[in-house]
N, C-alpha and C. Protein backbone atom coordinates (compact mmCIF):
# COMPACT_ATOMS: atom_id res chain seq x y z
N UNK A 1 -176.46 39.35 -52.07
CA UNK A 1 -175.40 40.15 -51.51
C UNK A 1 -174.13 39.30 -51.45
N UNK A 2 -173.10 39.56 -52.39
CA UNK A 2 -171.85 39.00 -52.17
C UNK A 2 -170.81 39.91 -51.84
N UNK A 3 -170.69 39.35 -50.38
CA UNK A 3 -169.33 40.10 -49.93
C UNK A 3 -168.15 39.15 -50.04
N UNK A 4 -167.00 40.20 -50.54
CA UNK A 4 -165.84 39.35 -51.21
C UNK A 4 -164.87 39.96 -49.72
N UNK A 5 -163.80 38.85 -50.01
CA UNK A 5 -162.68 38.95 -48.92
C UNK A 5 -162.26 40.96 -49.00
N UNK A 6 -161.95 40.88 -50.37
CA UNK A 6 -161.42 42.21 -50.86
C UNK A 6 -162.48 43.88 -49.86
N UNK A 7 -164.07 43.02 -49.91
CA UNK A 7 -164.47 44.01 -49.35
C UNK A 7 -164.57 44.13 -47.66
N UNK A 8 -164.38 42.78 -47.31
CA UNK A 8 -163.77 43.09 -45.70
C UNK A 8 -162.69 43.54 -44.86
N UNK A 9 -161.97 43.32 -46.35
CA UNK A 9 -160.49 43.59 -46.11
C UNK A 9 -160.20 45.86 -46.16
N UNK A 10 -161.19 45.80 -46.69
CA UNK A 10 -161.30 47.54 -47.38
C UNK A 10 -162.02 47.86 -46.11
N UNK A 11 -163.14 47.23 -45.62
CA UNK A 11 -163.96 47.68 -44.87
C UNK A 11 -162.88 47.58 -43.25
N UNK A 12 -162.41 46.75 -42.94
CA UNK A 12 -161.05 46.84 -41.93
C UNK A 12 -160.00 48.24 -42.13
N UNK A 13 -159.99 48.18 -43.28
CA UNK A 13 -158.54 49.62 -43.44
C UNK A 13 -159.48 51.01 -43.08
N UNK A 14 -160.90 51.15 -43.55
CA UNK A 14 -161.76 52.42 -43.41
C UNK A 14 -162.43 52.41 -42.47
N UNK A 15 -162.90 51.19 -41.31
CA UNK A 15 -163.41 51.42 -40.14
C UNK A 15 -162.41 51.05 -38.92
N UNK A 16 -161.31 49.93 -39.38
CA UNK A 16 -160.61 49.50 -38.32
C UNK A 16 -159.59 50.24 -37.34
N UNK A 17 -159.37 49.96 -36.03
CA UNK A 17 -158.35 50.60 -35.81
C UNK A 17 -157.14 50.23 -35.94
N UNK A 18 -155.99 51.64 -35.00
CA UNK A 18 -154.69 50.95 -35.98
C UNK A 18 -154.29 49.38 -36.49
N UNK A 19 -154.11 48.96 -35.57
CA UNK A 19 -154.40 47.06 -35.86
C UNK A 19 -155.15 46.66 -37.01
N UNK A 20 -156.22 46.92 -36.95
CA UNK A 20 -157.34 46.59 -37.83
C UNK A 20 -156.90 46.58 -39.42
N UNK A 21 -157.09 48.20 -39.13
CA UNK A 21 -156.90 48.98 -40.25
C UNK A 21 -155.36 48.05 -41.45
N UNK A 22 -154.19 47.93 -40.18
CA UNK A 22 -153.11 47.42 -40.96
C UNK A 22 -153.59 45.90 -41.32
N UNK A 23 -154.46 45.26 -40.87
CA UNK A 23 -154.52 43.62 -40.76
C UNK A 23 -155.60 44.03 -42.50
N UNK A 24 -155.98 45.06 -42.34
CA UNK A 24 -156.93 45.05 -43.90
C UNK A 24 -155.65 45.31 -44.71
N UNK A 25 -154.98 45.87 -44.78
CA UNK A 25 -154.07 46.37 -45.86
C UNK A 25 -153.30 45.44 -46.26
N UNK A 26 -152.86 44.43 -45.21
CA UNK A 26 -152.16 43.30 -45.30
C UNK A 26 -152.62 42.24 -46.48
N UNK A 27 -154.10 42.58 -45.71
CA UNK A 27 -155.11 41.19 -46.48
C UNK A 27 -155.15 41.39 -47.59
N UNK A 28 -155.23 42.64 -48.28
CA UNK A 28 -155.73 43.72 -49.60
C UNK A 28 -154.54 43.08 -50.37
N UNK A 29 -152.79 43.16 -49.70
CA UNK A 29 -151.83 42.62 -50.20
C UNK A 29 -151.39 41.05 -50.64
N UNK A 30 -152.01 40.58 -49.84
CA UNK A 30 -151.96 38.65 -49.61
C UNK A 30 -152.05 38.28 -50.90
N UNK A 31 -151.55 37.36 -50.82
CA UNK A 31 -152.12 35.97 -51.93
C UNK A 31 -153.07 35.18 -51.16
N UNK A 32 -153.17 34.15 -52.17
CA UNK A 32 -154.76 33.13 -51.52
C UNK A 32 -154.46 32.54 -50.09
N UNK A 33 -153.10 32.05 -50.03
CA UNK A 33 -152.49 31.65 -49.11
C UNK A 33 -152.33 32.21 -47.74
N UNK A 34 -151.63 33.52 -47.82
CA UNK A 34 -151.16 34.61 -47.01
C UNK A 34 -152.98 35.16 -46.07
N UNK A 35 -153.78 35.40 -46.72
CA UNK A 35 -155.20 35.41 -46.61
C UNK A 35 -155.55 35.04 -46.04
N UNK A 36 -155.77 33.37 -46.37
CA UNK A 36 -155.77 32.54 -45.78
C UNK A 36 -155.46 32.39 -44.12
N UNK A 37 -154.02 32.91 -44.03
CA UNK A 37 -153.34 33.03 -42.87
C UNK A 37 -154.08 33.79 -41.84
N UNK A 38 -154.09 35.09 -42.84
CA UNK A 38 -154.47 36.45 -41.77
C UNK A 38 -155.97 35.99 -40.97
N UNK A 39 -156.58 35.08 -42.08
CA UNK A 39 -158.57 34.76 -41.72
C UNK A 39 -157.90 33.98 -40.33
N UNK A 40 -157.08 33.42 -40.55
CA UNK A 40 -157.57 31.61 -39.71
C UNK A 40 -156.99 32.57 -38.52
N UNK A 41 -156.48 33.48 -38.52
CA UNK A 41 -155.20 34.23 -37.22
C UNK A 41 -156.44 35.22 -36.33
N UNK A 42 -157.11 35.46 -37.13
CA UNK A 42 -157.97 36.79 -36.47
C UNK A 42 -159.43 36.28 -36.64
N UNK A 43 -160.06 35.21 -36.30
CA UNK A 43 -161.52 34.91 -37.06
C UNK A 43 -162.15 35.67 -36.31
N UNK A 44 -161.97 36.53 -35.18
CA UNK A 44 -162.61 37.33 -35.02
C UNK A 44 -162.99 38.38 -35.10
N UNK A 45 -162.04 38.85 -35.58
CA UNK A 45 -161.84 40.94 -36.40
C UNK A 45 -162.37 40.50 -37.67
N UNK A 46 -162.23 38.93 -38.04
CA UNK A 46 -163.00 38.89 -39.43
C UNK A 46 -164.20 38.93 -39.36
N UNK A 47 -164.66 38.09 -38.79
CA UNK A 47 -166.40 37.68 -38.52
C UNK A 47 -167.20 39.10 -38.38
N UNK A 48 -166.09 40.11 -37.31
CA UNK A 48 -166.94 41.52 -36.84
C UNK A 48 -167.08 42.28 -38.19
N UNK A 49 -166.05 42.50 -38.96
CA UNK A 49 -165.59 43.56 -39.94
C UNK A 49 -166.46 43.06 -41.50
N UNK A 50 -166.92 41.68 -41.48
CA UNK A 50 -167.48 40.91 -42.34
C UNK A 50 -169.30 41.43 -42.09
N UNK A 51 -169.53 41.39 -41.04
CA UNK A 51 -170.43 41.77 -40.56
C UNK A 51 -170.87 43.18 -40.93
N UNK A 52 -170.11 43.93 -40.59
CA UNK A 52 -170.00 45.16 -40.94
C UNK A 52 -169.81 45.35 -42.23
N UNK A 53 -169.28 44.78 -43.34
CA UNK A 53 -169.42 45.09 -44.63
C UNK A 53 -170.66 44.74 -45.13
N UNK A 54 -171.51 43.89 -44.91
CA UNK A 54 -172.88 42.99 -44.74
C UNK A 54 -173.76 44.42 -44.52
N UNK A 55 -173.53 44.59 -43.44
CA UNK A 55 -174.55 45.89 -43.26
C UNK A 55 -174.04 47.14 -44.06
N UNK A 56 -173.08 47.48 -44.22
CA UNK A 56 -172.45 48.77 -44.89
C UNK A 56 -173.08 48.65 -46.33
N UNK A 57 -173.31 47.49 -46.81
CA UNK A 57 -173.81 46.97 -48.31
C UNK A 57 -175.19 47.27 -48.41
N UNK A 58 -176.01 46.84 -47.22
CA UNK A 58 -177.26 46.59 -47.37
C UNK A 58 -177.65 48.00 -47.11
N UNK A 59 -177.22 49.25 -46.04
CA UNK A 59 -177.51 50.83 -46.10
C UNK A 59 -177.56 51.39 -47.47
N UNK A 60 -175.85 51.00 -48.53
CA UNK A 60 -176.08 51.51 -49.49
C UNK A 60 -177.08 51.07 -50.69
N UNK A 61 -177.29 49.83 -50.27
CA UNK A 61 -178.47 49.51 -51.40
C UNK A 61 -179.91 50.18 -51.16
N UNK A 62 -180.23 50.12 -49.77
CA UNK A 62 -181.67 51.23 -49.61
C UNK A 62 -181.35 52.06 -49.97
N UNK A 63 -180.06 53.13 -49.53
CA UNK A 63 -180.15 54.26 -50.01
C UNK A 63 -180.19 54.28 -51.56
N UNK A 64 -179.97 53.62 -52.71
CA UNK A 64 -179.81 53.67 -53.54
C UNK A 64 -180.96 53.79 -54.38
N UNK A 65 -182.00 52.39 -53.46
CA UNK A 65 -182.99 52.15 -53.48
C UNK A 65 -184.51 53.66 -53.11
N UNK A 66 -183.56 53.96 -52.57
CA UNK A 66 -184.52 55.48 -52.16
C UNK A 66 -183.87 56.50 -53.25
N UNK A 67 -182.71 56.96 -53.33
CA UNK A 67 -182.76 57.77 -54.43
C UNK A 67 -183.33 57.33 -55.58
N UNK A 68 -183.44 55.98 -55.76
CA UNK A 68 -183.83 56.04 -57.11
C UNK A 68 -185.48 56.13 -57.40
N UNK A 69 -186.09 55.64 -56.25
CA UNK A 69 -187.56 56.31 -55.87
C UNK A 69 -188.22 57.59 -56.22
N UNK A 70 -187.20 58.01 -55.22
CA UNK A 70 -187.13 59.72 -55.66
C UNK A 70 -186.99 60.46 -57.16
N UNK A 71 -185.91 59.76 -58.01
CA UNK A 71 -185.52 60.30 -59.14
C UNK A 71 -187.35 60.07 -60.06
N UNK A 72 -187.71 58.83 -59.66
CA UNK A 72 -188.67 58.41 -60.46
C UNK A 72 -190.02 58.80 -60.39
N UNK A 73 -190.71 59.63 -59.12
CA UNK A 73 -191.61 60.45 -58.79
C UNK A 73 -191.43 61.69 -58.48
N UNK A 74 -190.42 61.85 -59.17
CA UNK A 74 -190.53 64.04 -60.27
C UNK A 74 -190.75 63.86 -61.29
């Protein structure tokens, strides 16, 4: 499971609130640097929202993992 900055940063704009949400859009915008900034400023909306992409990943892979179960025993 590799979660990239890009997908914590997505996962902040679609679960975060207003704050959140803008601190993802920001990040989505950054350079390596600017990024950089936003991580070291908030390590904690990161760590949570990182977390949360972690699990948001691993739901869609069972589920994926189950439809494709399904497709294969009809």
């Amino acid at each position: 499971m590799n979660i990239t900055d890009r997908d914590v940063a997505r996962t902040m704009v679609e679960y975060g609130g207003s704050f959140v949400s803008r601190l993802g859009h920001a990040a989505l915008a950054a350079d390596p640097t600017n990024l950089r900034t936003i991580r070291e400023a908030f390590p904690e909306y990161w760590a949570n929202y990182l977390r949360m992409a972690q699990q948001l990943f691993e739901v869609e892979r069972q589920a994926s993992a189950k439809q494709n179960n399904n497709n294969t025993t009809k």
